[in-house]
Protein backbone atom coordinates (compact mmCIF):
# COMPACT_ATOMS: atom_id res chain seq x y z
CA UNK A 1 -8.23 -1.88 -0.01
CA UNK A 2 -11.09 0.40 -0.43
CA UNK A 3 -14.68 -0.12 -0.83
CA UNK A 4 -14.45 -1.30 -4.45
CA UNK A 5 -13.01 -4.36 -2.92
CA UNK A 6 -15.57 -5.50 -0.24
CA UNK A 7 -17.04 -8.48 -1.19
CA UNK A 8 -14.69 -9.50 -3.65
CA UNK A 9 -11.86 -10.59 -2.10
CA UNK A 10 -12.88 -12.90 0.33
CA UNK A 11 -10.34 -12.21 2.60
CA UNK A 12 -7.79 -15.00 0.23
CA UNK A 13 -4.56 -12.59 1.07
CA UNK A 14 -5.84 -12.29 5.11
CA UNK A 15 -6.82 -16.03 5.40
CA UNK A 16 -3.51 -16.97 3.84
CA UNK A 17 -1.71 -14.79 6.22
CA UNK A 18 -3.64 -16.00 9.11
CA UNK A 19 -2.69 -19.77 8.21
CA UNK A 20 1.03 -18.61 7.97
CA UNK A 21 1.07 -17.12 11.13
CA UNK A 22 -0.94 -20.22 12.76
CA UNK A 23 1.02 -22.87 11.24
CA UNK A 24 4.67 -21.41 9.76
CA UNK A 25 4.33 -23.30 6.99
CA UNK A 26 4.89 -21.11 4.14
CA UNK A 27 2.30 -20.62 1.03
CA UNK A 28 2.28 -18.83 -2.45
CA UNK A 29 -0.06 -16.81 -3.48
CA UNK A 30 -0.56 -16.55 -7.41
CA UNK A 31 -1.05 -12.86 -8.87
CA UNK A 32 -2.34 -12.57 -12.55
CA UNK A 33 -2.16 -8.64 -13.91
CA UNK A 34 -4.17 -8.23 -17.10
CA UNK A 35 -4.57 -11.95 -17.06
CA UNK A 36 -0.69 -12.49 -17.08
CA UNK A 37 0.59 -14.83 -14.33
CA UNK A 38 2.92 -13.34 -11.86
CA UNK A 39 6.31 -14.91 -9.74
CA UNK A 40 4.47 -16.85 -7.32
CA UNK A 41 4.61 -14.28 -4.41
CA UNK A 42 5.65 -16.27 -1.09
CA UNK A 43 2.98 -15.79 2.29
CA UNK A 44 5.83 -15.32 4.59
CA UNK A 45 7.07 -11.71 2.79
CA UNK A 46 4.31 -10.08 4.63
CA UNK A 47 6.17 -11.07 7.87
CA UNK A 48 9.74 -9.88 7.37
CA UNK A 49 11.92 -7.94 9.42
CA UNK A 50 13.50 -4.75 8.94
CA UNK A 51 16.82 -6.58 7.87
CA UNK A 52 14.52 -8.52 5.08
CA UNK A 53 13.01 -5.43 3.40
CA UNK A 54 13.84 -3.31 0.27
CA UNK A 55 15.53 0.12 0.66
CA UNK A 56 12.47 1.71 -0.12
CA UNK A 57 10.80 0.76 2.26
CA UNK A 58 13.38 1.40 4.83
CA UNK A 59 14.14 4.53 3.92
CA UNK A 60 10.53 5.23 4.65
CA UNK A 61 10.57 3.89 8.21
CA UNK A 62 13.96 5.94 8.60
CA UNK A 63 11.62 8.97 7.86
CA UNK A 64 8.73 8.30 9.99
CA UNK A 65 8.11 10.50 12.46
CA UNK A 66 5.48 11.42 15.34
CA UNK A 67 2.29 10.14 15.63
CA UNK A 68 1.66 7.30 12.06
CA UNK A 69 -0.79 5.86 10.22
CA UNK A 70 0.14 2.67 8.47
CA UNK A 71 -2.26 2.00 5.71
CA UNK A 72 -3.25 -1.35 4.20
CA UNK A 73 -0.91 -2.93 7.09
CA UNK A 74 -1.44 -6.28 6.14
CA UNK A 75 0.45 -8.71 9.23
CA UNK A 76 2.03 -5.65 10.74
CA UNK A 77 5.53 -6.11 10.08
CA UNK A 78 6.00 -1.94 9.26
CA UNK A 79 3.99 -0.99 12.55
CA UNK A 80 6.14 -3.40 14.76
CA UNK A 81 8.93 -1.62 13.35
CA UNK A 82 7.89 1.96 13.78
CA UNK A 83 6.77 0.68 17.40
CA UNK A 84 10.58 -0.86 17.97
CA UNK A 85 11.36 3.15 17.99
CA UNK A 86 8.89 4.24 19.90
CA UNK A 87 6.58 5.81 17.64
CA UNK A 88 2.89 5.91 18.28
CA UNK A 89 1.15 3.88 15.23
CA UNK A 90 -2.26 3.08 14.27
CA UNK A 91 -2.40 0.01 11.53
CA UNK A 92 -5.58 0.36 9.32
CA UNK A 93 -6.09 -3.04 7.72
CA UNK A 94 -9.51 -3.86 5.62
CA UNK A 95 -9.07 -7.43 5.62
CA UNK A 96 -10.29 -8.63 9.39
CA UNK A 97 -7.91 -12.26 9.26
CA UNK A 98 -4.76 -9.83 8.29
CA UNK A 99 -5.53 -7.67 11.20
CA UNK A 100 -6.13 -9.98 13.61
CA UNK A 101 -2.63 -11.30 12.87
CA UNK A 102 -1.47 -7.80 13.36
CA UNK A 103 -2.93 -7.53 16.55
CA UNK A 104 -1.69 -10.90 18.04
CA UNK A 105 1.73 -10.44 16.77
CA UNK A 106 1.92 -7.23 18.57
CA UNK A 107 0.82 -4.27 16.92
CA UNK A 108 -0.81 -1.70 19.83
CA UNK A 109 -4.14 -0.31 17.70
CA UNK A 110 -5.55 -2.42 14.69
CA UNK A 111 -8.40 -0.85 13.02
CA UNK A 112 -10.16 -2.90 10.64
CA UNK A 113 -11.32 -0.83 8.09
CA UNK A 114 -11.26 0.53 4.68
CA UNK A 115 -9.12 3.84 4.66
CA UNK A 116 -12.35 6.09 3.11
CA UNK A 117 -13.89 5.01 6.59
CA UNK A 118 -11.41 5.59 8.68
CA UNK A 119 -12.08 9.70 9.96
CA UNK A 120 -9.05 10.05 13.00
CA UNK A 121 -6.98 13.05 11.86
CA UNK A 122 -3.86 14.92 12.82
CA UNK A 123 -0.94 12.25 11.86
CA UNK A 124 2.64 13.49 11.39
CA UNK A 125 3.25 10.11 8.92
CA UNK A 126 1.11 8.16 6.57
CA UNK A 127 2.36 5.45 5.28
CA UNK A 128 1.31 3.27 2.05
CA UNK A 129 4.26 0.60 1.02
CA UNK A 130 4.12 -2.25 -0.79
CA UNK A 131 2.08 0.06 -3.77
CA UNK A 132 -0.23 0.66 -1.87
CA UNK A 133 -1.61 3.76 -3.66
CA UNK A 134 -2.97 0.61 -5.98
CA UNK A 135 -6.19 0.46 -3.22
CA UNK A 136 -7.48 3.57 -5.30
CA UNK A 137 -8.08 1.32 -8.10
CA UNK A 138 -7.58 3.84 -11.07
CA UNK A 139 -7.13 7.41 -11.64
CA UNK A 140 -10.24 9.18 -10.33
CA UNK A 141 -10.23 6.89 -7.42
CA UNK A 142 -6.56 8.35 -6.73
CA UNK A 143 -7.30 11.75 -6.58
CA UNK A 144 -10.59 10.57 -3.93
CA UNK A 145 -7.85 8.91 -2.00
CA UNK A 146 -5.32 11.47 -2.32
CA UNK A 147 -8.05 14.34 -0.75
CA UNK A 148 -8.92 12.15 1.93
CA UNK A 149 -5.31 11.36 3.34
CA UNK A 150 -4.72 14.95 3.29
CA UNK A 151 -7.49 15.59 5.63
CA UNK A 152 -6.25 13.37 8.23
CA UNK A 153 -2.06 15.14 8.12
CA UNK A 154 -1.39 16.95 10.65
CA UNK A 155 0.33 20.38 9.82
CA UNK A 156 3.64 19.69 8.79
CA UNK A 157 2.87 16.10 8.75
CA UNK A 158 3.65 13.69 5.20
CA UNK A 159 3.11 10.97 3.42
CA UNK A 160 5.18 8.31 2.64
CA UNK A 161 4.51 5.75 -0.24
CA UNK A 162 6.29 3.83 -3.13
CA UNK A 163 4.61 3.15 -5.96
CA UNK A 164 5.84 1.78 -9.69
CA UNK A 165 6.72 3.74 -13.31
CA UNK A 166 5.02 0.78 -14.82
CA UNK A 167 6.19 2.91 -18.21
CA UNK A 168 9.68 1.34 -17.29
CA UNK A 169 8.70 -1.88 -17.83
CA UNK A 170 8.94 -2.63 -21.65
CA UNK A 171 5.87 -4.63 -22.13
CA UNK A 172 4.31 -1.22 -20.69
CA UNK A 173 5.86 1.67 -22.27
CA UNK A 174 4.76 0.11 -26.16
CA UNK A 175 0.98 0.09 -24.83
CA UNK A 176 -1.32 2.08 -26.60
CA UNK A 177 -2.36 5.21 -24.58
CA UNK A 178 -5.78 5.72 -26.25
CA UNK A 179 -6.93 2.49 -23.83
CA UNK A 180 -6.22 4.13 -20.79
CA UNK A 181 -3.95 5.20 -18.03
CA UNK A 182 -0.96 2.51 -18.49
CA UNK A 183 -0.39 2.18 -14.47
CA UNK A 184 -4.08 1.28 -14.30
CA UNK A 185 -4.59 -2.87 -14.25
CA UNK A 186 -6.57 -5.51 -13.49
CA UNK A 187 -5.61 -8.26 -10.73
CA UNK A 188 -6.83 -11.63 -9.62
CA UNK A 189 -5.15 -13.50 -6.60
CA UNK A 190 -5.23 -17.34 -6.00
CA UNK A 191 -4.43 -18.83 -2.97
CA UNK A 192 -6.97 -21.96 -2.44
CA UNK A 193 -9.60 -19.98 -3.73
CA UNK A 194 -9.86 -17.57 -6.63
CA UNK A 195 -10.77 -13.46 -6.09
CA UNK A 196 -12.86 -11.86 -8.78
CA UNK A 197 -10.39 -9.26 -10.62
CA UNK A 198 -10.16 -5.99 -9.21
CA UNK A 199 -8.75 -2.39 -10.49
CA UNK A 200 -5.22 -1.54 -8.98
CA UNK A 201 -3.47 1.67 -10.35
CA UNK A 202 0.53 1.69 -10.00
CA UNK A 203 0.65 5.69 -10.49
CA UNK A 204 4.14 7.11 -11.48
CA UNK A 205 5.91 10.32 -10.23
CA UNK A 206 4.29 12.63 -13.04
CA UNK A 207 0.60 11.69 -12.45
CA UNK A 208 1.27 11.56 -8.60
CA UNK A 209 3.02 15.49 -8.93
CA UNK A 210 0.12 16.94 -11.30
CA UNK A 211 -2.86 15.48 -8.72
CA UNK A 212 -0.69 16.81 -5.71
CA UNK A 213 -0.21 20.39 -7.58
CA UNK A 214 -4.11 20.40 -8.30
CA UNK A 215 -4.40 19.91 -4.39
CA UNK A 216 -1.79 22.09 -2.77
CA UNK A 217 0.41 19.07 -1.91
CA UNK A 218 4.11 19.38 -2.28
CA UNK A 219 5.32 16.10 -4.19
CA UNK A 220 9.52 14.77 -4.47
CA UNK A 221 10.57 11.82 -4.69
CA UNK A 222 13.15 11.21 -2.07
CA UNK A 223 14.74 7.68 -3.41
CA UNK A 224 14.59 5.33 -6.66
CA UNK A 225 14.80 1.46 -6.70
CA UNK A 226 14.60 -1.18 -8.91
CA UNK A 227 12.74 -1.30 -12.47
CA UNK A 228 10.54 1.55 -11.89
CA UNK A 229 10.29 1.88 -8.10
CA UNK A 230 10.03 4.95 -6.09
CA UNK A 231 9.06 6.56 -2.64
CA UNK A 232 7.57 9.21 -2.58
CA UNK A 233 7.05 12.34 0.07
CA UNK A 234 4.00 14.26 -0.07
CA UNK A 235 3.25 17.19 2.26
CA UNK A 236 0.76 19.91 2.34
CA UNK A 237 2.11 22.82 0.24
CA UNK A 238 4.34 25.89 1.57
C-alpha cells in the first residue's frame, strides 16, 4: 500500500492476520468495491502453501530468479516460498502487524514500509501478486509506481505481477467510459472495524503495455487465468 493509504487503514488486514497467526482460528474479512459487497474473503488465504495457490501465481514463483523483492508481502507465504529455493528475498510490507507475522513465521528481511520509500536497488525479480499493482490507487499513481520499480531492477532483471481485465467482467465492460478509467475503484474492508474507502486500480494488459512503451519497459503477458486474470512480465527494454 502506498502513502495514500497511511492512516486509513488502520492496520484491519495486518491485525486480522496477526490474530490468525496467534490463534488459528480463521476470520473473514468483508470487501465492498464501489460499495458492492464482496465473497467474504477468508484470513487464512494469506497463509497458503505453494500447493494452495492459483497458477498465476505459481507460475510467477517458477520464474523468479536471483536476488527478489516481494512487494505488499502481506504474512509471507510467497517469500517463504522463494526462500524454500534458495533465493535471496526481501519482503516489503506497509502494514507493521502483517510484517511482523512475516518475520516470525520465517521470512529472512521484513521491511516495513511503503514501496515509494523503500530506495535498495539492483533486484533480478519484483514481485506484486495478489493485484497488487492496485497499491497505485489509479492511473497516474501507476505510472509513479511503475518509474519507481524500474529504478530499483537490476539489468536484465523483471517484474512479475498479475493484475485483472476488469473489462471481462460484465457488470464492467457496459460502464460508461466518460467516468473514468473502468479498472479504477473504490474499496472498504471490514474485519471488526471498518477502513475508510481507498482508490485501488486493477490495470489490464493494454494500459499496463502503453505506460511500459512510454517508459522503455518491455511488457508480455506470459499466462492467462480465470475471468480476466493475467501475469504479467515487465523488463527494461532491448
Amino acid at each position: 500500500m502506498t502513502e495514500a493509504y497511511k492512516g486509513k487503514i488502520y492496520d484491519v488486514m495486518g491485525r486480522a492476520m496477526e490474530r490468525y497467526h496467534r490463534t488459528g482460528e480463521d476470520a473473514f474479512l468483508q470487501l465492498w468495491i464501489d460499495g458492492e459487497p464482496e465473497p467474504l474473503m477468508p484470513v487464512s488465504s494469506f497463509f497458503r502453501r505453494p500447493s494452495e495457490m492459483n497458477d498465476l501465481e505459481l507460475e510467477a514463483l517458477h520464474l523468479s530468479q536471483g536476488r527478489v523483492l516481494d512487494v505488499g508481502a502481506g504474512a509471507g507465504s510467497h517469500s517463504l516460498a522463494l526462500q524454500a529455493r534458495g533465493l535471496e528475498v526481501i519482503a516489503v510490507e506497509v502494514s507493521p502487524s502483517a510484517a511482523q507475522v512475516a518475520e516470525v513465521r520465517g521470512v529472512k528481511r521484513v521491511v516495513c514500509s511503503a514501496i515509494t520509500d523503500f530506495h535498495e536497488k539492483g533486484f533480478d525479480t519484483i514481485l506484486l501478486l495478489m493485484n497488487g499493482f492496485g497499491i497505485a490507487g489509479n492511473e497516474a499513481g501507476l505510472e509513479k509506481l511503475l518509474l519507481h520499480l524500474k529504478s530499483l531492477l537490476a539489468q536484465g532483471g523483471c517484474i512479475l505481477a498479475d493484475s485483472t481485465n476488469l473489462g471481462d467482467w460484465e457488470m464492467r465492460a457496459a460502464e460508461d467510459l466518460s467516468q473514468g478509467y473502468f479498472g479504477e475503484v473504490v474499496f472498504r474492508v471490514f474485519n471488526g472495524v471498518e477502513t475508510d474507502e481507498f482508490k485501488w486500480i486493477y490495470p489490464d494488459e493494454f494500459l499496463l503495455e502503453a505506460l511500459c512503451d512510454e517508459m522503455g519497459l518491455a511488457f508480455e503477458v506470459v499466462q492467462y487465468g480465470n475471468r480476466g486474470a493475467f501475469l504479467c512480465k515487465i523488463s527494461h527494454a532491448g
